[in-house]
Protein backbone atom coordinates (compact mmCIF):
# COMPACT_ATOMS: atom_id res chain seq x y z
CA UNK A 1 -287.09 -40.34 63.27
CA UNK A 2 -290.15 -38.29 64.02
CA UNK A 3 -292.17 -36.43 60.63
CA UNK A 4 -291.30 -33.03 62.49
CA UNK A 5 -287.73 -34.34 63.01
CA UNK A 6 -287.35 -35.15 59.35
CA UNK A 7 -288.86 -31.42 58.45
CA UNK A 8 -286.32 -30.34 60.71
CA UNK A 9 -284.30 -31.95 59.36
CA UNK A 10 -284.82 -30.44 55.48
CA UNK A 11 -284.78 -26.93 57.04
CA UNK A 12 -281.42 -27.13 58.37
CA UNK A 13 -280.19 -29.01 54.41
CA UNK A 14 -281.26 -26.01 52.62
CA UNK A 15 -280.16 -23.61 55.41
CA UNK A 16 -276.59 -25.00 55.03
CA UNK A 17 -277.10 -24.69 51.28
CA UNK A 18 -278.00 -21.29 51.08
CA UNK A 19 -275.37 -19.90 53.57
CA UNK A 20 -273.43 -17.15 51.72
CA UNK A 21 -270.00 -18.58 53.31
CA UNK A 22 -270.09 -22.44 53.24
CA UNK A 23 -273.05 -23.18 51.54
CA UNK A 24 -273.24 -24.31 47.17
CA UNK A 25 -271.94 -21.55 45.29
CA UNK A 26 -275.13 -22.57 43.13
CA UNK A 27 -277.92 -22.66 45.54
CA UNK A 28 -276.57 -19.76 47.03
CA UNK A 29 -276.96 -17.35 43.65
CA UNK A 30 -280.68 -18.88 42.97
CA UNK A 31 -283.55 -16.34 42.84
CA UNK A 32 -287.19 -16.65 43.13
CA UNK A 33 -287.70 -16.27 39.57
CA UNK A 34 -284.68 -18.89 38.53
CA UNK A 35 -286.01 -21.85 40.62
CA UNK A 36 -289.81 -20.96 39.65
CA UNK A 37 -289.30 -23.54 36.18
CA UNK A 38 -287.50 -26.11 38.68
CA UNK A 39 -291.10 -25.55 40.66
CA UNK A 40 -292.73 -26.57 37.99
CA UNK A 41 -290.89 -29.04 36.15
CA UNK A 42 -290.82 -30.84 39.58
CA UNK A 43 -294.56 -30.75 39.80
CA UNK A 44 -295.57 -32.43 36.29
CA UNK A 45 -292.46 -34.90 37.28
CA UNK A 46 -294.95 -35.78 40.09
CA UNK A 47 -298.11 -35.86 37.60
CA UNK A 48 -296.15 -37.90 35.71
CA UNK A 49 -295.38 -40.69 38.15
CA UNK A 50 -298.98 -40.85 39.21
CA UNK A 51 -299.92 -41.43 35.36
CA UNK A 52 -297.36 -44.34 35.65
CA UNK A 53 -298.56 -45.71 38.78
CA UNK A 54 -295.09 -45.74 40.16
CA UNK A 55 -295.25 -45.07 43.62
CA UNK A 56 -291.42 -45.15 44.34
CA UNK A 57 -290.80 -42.88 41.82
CA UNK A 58 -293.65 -40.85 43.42
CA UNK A 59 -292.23 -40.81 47.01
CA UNK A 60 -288.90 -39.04 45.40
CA UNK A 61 -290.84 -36.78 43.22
CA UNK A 62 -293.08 -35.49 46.29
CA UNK A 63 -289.41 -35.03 47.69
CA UNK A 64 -288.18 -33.04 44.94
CA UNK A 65 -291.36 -31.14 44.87
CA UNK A 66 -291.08 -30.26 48.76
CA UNK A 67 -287.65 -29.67 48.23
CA UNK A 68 -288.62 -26.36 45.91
CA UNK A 69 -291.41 -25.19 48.53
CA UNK A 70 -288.62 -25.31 51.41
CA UNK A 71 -286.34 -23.48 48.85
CA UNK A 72 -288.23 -20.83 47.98
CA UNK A 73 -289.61 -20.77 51.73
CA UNK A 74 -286.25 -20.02 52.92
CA UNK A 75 -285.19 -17.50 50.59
CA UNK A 76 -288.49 -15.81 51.47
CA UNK A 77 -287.05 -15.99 54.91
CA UNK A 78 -283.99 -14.37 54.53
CA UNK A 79 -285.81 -11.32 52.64
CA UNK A 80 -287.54 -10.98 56.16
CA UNK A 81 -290.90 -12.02 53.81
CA UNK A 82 -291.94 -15.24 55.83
CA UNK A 83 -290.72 -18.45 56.56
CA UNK A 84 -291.64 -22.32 56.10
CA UNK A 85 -293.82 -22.31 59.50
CA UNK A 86 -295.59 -19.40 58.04
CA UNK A 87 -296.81 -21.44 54.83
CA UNK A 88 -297.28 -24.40 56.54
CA UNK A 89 -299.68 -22.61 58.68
CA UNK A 90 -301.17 -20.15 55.83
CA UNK A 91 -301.88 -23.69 53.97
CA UNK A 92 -303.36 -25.26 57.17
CA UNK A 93 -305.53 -22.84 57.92
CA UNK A 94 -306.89 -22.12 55.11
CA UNK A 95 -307.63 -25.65 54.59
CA UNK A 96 -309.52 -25.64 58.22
CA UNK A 97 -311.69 -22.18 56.82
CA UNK A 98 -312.47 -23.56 53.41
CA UNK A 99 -314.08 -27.13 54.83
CA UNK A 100 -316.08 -25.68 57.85
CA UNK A 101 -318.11 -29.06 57.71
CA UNK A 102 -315.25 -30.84 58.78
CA UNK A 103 -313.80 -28.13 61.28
CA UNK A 104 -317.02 -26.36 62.12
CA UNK A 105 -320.37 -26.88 62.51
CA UNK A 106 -321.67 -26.37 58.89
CA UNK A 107 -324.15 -28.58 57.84
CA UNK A 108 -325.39 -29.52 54.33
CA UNK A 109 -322.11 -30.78 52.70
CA UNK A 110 -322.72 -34.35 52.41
CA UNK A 111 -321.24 -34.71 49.01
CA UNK A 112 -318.12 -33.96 46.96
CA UNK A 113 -320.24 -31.97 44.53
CA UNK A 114 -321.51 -29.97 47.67
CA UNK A 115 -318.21 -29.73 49.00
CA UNK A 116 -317.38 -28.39 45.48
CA UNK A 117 -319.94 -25.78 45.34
CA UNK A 118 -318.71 -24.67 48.79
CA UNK A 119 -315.18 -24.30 47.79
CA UNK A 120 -315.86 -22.22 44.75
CA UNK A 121 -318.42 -19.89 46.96
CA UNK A 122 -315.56 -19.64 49.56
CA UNK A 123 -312.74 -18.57 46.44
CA UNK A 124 -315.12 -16.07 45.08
CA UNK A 125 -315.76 -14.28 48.36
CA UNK A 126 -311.88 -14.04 48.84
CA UNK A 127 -311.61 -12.93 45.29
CA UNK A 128 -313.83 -10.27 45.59
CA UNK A 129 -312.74 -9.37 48.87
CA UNK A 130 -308.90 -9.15 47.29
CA UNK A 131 -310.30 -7.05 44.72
CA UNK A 132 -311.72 -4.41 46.74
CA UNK A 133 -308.31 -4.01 48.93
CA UNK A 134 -306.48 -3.45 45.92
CA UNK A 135 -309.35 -0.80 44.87
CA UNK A 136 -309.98 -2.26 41.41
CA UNK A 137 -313.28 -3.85 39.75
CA UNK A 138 -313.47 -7.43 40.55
CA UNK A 139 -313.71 -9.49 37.60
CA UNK A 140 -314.58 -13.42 36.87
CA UNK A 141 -311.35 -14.10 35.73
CA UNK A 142 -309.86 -13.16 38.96
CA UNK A 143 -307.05 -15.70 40.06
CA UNK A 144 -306.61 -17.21 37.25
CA UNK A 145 -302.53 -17.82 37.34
CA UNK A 146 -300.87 -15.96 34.02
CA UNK A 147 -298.20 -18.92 34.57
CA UNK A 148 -300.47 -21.63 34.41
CA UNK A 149 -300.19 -24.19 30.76
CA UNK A 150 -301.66 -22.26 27.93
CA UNK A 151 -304.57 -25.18 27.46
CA UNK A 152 -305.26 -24.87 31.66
CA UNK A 153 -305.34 -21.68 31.38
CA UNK A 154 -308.12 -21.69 28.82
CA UNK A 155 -310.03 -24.41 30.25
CA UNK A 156 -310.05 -22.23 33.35
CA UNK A 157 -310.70 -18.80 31.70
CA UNK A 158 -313.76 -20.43 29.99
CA UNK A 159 -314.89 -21.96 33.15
CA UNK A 160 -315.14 -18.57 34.59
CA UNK A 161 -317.27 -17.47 32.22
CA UNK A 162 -319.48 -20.43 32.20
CA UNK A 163 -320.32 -19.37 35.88
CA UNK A 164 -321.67 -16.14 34.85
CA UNK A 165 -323.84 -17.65 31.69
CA UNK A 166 -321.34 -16.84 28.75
CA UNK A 167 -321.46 -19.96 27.20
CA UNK A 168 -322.88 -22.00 24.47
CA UNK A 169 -325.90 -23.55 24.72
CA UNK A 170 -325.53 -26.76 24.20
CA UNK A 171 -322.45 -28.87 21.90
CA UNK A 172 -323.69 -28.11 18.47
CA UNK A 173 -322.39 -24.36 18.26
CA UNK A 174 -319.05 -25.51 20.02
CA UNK A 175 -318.14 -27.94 16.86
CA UNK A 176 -319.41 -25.14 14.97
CA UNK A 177 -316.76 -22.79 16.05
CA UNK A 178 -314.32 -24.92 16.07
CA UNK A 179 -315.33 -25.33 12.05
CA UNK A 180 -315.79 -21.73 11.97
CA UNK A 181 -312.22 -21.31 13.51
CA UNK A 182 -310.55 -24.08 11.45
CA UNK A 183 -311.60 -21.72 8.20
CA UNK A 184 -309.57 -18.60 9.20
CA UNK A 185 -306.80 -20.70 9.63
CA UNK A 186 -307.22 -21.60 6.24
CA UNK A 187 -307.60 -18.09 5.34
CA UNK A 188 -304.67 -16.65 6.69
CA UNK A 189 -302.49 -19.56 5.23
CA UNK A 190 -303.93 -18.21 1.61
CA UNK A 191 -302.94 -14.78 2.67
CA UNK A 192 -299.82 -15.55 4.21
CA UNK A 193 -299.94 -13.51 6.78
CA UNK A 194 -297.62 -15.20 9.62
CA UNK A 195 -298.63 -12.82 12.33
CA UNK A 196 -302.30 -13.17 11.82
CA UNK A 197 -301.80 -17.15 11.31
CA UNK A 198 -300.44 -17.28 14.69
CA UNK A 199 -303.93 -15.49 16.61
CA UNK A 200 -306.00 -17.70 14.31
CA UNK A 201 -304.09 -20.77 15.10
CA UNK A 202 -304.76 -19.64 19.21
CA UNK A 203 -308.39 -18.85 18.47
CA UNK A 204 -308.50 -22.57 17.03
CA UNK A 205 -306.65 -24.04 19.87
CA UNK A 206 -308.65 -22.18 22.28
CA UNK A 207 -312.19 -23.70 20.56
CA UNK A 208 -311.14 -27.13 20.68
CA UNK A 209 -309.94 -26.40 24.58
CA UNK A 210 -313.67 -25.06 24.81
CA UNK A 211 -315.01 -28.68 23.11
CA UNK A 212 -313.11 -30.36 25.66
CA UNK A 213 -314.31 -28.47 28.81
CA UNK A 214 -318.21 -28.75 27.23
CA UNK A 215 -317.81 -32.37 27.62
CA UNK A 216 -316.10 -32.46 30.83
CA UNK A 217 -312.83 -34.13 29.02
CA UNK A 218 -309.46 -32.48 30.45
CA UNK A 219 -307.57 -31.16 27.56
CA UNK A 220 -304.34 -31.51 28.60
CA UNK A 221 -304.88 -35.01 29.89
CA UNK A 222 -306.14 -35.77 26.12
CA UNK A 223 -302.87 -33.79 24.82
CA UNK A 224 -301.16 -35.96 26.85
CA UNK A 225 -302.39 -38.96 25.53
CA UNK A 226 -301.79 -37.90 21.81
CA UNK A 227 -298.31 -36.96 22.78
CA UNK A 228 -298.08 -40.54 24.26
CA UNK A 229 -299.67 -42.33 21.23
CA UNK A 230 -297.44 -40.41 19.22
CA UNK A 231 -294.28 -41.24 21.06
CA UNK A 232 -295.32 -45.20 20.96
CA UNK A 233 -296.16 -45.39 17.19
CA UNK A 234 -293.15 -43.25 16.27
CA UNK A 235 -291.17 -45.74 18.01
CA UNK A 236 -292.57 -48.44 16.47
CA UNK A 237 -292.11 -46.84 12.95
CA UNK A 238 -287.94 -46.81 14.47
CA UNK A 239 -288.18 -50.18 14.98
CA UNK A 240 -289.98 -51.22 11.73
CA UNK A 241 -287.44 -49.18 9.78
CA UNK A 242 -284.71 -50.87 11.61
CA UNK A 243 -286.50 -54.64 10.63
CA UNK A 244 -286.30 -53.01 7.09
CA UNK A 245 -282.32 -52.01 7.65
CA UNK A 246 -283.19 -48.37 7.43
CA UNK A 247 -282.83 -45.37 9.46
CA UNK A 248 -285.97 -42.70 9.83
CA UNK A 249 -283.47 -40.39 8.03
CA UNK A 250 -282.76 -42.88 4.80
CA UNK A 251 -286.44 -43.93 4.08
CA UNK A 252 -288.95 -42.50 2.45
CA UNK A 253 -292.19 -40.77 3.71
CA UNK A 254 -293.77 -43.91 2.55
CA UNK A 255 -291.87 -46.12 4.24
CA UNK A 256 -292.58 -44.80 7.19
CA UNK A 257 -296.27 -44.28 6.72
CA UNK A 258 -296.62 -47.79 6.09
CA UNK A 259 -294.86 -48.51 9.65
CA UNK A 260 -296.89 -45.64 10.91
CA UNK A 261 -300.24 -47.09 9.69
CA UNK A 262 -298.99 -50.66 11.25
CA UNK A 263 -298.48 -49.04 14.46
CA UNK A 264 -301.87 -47.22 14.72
CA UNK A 265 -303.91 -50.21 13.59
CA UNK A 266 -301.89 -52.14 16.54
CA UNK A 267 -302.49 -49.17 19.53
């Protein structure tokens, strides 16, 4: 069977789905805003089976993932918004306008850092050109998604401003800030102020974000590698504990900092 046919093929699945007589009672009561955490739970499913180097699992996820674009495509269509052809086509020609060295005739993008340059030019002329048909001040921080992971969202928001020269020098005052930070944490714990504790907690968060983007080191890659280290070591505590004929809940903090200790010198 043909690619088209197969497309075809998923069109028709969710149609049948979504029909208000025979389709799944489930499918059928879904909203935009209901399947949007499916959307993105499916796409960090597909993150995560790249980080594995599974590419079975990666075939299905892609599936899963297409699944929600055809979902939300057709209740788009049935709002008389647009349909899938429409965002297939949006997608494919915006893909031929934004690499005009490939489509066109532009010449001087010979590299993926030129290529990169391009891109961003080509976003910031759409940007601003958004921004003056909705008749409001264009800003830096245009298009950067409200929705996106809090630490993404602050790698990108300080990206931004990198591009129009509010940054740091050099790494010296980033550390410093994150110091600097680090103390009104401290500060607010003294004071006990909860709310306050919370923004300074952000603002700390938001520095070490900063440290990461100054030396080109994706934060939520390296959150995702302490969350991993974590999970393996705590593990291995479980299973040291269990050498020991103990549970996590029936030892002592002790106990399992020795295991913990074990585990770290081992990973």
């Amino acid at each position: 069977m043909a690619a088209g046919d197969q497309t075809a093929r998923l069109l028709e699945v969710m149609a049948r789905l979504r029909d208000p007589q025979t389709g799944c009672p489930w499918d059928v009561e879904q909203t935009f805003a209901t399947i949007a955490p499916y959307t993105i739970e499916e796409a960090y499913e597909v993150a995560d089976a790249i980080q594995r180097e599974d590419l079975s699992d990666l075939k299905g996820e892609l599936g899963d993932l297409l699944f929600q674009v055809v979902f939300h495509s057709r209740m788009a269509e049935e709002a008389g918004a647009f349909a899938y052809d429409d965002v297939a086509g949006h997608i494919a020609d915006k893909m031929i306008k934004r690499h005009p060295h490939v489509f066109g005739n532009q010449e001087g993008i010979d590299s993926a850092g030129a290529q990169t340059l391009n891109w961003e030019a080509q976003k910031a002329a759409e940007r601003a050109e958004k921004a003056k048909q909705d008749g409001r001040r264009e800003s830096a921080l245009d298009g950067v998604a409200l929705g996106l992971p809090a630490l993404t969202r602050a790698e990108k928001l300080q990206k931004r401003a990198s591009r129009v020269g509010f940054d740091f020098p050099d790494v010296g005052p980033v550390v410093g800030k994150i110091v600097e930070e680090l103390d009104e944490v401290q500060a607010e714990l003294d004071a006990g102020d909860d709310v306050r504790l919370a923004e300074e907690i952000g603002d700390l968060l938001f520095a070490v974000t900063n440290l990461a983007r100054f030396r080109k080191i994706d934060p939520e890659a390296a959150l995702r590698g302490a969350n991993d280290r974590f999970a393996k070591r705590f593990r291995a505590v479980e299973a040291g504990l269990e050498r020991d004929g103990k549970r996590p809940q029936d030892a002592t903090l002790e106990e399992m900092d020795r295991h913990w200790n074990a585990a770290k010198k081992a990973t």
